[in-house]
PDB file of N, CA and C in Angstrom:
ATOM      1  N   UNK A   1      97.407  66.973  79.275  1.00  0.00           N
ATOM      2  CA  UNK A   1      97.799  66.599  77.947  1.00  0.00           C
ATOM      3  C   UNK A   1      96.932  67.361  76.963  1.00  0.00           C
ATOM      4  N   UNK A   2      98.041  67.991  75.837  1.00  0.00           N
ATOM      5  CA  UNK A   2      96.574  68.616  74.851  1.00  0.00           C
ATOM      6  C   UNK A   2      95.908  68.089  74.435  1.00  0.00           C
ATOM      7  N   UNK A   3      94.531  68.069  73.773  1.00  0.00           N
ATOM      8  CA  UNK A   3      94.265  67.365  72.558  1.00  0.00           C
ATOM      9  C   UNK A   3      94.066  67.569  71.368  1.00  0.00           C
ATOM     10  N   UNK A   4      94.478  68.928  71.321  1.00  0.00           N
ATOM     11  CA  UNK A   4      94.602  69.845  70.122  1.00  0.00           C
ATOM     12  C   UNK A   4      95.422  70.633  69.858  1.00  0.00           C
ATOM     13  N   UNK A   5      95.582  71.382  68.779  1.00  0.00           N
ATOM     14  CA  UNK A   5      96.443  72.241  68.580  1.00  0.00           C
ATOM     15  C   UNK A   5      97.762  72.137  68.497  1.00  0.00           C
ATOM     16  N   UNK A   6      98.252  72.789  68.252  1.00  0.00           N
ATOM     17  CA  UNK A   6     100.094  72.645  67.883  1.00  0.00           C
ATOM     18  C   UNK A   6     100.737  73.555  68.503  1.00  0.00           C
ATOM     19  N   UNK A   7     101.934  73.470  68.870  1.00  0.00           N
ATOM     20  CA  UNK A   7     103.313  74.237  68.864  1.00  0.00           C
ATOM     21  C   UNK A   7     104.456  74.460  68.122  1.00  0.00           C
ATOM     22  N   UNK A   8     105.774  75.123  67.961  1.00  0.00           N
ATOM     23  CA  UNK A   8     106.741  75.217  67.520  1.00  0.00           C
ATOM     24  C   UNK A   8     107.171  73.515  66.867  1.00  0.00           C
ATOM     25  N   UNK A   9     107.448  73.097  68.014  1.00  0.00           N
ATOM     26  CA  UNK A   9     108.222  71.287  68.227  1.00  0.00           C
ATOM     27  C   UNK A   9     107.663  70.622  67.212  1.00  0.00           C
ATOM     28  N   UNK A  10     106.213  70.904  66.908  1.00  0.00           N
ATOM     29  CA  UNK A  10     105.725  70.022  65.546  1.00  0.00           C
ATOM     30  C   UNK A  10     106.516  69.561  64.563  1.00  0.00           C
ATOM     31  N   UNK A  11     107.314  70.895  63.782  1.00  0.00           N
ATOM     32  CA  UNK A  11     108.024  70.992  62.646  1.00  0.00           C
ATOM     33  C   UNK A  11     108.930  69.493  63.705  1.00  0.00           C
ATOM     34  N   UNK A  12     109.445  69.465  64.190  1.00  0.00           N
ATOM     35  CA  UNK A  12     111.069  68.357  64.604  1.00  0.00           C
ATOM     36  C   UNK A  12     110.206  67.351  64.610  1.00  0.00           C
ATOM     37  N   UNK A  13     109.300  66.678  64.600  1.00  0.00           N
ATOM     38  CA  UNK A  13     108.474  65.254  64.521  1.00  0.00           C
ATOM     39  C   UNK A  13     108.256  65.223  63.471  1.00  0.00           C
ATOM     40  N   UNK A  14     108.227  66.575  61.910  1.00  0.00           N
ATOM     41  CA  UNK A  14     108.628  65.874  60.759  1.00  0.00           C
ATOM     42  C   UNK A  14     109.240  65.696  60.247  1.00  0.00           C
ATOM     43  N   UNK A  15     110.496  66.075  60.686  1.00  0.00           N
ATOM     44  CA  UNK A  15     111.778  66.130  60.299  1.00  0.00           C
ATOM     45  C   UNK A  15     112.661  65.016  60.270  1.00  0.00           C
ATOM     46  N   UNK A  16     112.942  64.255  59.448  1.00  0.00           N
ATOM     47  CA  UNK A  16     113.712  63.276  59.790  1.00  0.00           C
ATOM     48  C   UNK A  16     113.461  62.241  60.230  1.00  0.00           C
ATOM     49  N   UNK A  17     113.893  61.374  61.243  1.00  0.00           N
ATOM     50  CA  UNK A  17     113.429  60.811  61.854  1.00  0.00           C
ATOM     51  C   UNK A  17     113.106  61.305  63.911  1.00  0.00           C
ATOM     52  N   UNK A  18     112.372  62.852  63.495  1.00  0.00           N
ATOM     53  CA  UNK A  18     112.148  63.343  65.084  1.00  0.00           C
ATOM     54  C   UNK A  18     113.095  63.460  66.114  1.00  0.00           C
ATOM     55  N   UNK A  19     112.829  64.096  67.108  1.00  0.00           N
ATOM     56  CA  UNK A  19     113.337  64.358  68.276  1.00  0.00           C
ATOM     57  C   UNK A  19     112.153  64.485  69.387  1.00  0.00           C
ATOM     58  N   UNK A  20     112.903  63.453  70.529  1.00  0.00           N
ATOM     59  CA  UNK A  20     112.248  63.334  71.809  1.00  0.00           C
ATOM     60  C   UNK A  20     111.984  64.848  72.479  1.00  0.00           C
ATOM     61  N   UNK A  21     110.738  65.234  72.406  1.00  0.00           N
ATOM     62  CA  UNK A  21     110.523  66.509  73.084  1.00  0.00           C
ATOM     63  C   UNK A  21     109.253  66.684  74.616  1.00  0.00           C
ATOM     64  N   UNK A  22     109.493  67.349  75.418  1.00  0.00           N
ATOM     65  CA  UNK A  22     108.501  67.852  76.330  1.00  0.00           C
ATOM     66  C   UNK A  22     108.037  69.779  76.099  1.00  0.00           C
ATOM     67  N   UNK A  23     106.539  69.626  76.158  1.00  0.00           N
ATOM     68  CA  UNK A  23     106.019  70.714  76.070  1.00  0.00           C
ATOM     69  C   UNK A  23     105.355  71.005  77.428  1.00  0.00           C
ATOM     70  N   UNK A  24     105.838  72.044  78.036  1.00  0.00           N
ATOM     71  CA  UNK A  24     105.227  72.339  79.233  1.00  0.00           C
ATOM     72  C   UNK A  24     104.840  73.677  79.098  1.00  0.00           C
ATOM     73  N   UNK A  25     103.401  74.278  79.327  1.00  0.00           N
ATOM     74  CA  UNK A  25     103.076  75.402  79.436  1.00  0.00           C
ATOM     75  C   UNK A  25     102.059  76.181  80.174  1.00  0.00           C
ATOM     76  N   UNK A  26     102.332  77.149  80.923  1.00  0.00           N
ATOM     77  CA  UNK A  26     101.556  77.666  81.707  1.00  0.00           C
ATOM     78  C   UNK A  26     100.493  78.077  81.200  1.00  0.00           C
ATOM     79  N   UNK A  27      99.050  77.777  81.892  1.00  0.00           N
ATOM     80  CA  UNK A  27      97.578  78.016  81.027  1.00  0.00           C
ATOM     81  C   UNK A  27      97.179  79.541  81.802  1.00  0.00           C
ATOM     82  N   UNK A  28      96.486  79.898  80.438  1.00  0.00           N
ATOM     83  CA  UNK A  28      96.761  81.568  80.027  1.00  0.00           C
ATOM     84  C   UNK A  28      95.410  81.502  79.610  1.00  0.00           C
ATOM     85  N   UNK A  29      95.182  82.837  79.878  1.00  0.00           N
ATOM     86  CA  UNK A  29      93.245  83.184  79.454  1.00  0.00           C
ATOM     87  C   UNK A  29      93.994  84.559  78.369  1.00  0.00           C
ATOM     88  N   UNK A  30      93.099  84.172  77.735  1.00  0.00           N
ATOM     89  CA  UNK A  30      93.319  85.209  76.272  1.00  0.00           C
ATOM     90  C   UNK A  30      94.401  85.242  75.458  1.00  0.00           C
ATOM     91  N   UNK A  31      95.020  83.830  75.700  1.00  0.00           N
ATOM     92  CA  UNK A  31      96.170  83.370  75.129  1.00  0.00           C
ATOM     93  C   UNK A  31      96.259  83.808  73.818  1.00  0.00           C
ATOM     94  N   UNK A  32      95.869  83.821  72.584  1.00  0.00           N
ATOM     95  CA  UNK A  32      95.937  84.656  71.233  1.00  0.00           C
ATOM     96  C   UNK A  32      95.595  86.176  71.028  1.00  0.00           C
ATOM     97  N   UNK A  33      95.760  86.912  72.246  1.00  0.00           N
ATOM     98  CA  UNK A  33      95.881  87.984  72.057  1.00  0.00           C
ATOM     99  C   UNK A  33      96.875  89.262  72.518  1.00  0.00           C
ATOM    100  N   UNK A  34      97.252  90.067  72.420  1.00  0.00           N
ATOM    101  CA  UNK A  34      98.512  90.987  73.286  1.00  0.00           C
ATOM    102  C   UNK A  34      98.133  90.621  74.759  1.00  0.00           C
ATOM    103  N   UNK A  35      97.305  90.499  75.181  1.00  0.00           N
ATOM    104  CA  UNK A  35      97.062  90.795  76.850  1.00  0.00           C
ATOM    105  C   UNK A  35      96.611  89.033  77.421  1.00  0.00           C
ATOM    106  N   UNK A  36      97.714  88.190  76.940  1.00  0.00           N
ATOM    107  CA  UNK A  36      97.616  86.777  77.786  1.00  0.00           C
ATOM    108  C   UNK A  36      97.629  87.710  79.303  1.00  0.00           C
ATOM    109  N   UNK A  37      96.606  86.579  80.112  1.00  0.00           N
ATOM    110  CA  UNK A  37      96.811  86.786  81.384  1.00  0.00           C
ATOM    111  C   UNK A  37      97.041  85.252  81.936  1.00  0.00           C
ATOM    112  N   UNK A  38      98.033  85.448  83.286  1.00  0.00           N
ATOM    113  CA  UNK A  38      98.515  84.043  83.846  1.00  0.00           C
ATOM    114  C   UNK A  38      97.841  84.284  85.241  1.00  0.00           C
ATOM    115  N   UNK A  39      98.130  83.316  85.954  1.00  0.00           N
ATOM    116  CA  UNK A  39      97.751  83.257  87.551  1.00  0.00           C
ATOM    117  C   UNK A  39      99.222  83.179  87.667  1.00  0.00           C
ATOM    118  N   UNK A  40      99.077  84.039  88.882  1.00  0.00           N
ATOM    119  CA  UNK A  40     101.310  83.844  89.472  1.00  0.00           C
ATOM    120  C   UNK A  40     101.408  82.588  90.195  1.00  0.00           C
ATOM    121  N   UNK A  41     100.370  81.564  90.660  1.00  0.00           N
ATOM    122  CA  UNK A  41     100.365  80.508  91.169  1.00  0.00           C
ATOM    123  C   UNK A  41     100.657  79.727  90.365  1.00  0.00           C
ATOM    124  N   UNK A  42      99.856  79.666  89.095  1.00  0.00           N
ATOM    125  CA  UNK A  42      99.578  79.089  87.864  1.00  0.00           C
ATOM    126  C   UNK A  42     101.414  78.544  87.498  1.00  0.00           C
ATOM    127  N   UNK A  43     102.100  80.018  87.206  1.00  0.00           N
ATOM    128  CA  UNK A  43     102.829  80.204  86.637  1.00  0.00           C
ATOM    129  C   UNK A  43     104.674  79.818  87.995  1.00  0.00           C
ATOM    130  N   UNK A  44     104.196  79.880  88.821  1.00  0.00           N
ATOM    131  CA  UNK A  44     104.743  79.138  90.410  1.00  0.00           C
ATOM    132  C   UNK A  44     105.065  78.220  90.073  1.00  0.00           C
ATOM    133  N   UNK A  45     103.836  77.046  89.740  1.00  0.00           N
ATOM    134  CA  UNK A  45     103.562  75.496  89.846  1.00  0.00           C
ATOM    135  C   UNK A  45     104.486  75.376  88.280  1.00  0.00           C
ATOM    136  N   UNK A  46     104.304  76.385  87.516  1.00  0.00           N
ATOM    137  CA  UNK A  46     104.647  75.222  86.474  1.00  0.00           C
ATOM    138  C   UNK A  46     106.739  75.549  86.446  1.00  0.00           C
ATOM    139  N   UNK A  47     106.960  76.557  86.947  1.00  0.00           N
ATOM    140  CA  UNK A  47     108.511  76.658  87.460  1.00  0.00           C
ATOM    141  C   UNK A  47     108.764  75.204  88.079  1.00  0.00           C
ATOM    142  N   UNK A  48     108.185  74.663  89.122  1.00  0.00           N
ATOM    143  CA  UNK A  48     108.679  73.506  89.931  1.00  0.00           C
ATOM    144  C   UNK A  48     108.159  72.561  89.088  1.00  0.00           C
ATOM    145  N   UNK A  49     107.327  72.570  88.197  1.00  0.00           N
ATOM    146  CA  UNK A  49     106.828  71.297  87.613  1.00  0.00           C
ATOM    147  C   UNK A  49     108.813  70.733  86.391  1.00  0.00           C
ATOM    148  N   UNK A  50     108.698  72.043  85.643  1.00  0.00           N
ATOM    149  CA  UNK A  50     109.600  72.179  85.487  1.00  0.00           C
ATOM    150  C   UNK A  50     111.518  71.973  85.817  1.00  0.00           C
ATOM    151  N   UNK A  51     111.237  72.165  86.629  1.00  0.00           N
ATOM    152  CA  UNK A  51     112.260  71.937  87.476  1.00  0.00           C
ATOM    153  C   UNK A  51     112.576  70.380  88.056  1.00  0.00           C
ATOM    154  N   UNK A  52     111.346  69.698  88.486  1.00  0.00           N
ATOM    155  CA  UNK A  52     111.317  68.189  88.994  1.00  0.00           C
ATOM    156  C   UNK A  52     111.511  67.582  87.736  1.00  0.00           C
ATOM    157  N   UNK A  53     111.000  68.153  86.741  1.00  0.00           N
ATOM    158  CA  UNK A  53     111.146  67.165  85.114  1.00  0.00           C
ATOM    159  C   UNK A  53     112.496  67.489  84.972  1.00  0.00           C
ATOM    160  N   UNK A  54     113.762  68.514  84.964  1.00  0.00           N
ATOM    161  CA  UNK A  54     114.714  68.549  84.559  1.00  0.00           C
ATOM    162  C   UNK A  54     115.560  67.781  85.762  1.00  0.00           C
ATOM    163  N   UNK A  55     115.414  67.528  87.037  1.00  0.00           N
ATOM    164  CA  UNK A  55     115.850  66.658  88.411  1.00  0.00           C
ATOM    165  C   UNK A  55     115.966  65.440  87.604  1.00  0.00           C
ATOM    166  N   UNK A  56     114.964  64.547  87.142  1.00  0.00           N
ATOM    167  CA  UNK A  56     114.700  63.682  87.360  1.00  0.00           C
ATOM    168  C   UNK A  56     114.778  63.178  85.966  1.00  0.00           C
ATOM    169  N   UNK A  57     115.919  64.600  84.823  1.00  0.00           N
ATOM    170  CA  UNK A  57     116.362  63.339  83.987  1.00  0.00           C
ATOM    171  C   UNK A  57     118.410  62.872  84.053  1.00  0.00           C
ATOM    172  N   UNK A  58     118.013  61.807  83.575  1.00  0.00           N
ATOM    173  CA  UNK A  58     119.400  61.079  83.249  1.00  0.00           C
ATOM    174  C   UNK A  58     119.577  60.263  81.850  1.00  0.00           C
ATOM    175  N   UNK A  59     120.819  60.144  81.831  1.00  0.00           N
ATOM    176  CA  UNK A  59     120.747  59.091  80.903  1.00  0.00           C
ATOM    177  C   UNK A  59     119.625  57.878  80.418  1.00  0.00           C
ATOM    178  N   UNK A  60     119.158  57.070  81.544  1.00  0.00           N
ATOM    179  CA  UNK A  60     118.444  56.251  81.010  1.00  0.00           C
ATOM    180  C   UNK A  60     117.407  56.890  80.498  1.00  0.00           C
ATOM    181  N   UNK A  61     116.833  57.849  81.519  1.00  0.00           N
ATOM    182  CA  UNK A  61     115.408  58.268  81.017  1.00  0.00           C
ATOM    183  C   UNK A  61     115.276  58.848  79.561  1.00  0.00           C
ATOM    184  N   UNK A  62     116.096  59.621  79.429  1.00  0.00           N
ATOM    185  CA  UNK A  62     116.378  60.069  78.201  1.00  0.00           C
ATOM    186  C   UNK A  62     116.320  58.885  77.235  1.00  0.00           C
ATOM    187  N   UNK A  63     117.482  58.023  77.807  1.00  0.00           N
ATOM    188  CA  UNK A  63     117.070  56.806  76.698  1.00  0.00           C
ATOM    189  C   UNK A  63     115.750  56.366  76.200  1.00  0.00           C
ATOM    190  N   UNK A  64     115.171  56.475  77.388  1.00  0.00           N
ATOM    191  CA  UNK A  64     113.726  55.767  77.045  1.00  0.00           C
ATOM    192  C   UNK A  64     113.161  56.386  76.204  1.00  0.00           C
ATOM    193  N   UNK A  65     112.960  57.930  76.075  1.00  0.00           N
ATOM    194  CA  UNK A  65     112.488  58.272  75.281  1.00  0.00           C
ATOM    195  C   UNK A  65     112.851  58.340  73.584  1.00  0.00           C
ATOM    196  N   UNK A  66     114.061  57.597  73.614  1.00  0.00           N
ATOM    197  CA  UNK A  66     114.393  57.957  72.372  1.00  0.00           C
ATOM    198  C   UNK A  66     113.888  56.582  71.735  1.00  0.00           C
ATOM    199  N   UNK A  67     113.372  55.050  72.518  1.00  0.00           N
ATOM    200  CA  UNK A  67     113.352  54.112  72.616  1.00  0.00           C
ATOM    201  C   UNK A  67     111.690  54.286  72.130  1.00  0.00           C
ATOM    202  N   UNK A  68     111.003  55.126  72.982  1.00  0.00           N
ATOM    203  CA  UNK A  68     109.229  55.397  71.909  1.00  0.00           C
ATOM    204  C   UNK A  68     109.292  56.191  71.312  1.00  0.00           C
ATOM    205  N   UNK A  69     110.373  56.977  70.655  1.00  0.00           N
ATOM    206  CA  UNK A  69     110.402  57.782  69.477  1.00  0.00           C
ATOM    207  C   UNK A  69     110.997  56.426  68.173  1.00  0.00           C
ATOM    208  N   UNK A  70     110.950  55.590  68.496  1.00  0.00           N
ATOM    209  CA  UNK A  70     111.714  54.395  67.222  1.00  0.00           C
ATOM    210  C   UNK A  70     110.594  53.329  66.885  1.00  0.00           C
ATOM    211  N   UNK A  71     109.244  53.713  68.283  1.00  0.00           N
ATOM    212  CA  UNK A  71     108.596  52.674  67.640  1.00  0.00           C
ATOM    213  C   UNK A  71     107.447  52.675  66.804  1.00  0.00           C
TER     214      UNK A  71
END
């Protein structure tokens, strides 16, 4: 979980009344500069991490989230 910093998605949590979002991202050394470098393992794991989070949604789950975006 971060505990800092921002992404794109920020702007849609002020917008309105928000949208339920997931940020998943592969951790990168020299990330603010032309030459990010990844681990191909790194970047492996977060394909399937990825992938089990998009498996494993449905309707309800989705619901849920729209259910702690109201409170």
């Amino acid at each position: 979980m971060r505990r800092s910093g921002d992404t794109d998605a920020k702007s849609i949590d002020l917008a309105g009344e928000g949208v339920p979002r997931v940020v998943i991202g592969v951790p990168a050394s020299y990330l603010h500069t032309h030459n990010a470098i990844v681990n191909f393992k790194d970047y492996e794991h977060t394909i399937q991490l990825m992938v089990a989070v998009i498996n494993a949604l449905n309707a309800k789950t989705v619901g849920k989230f729209c259910e702690f975006a109201a409170e």
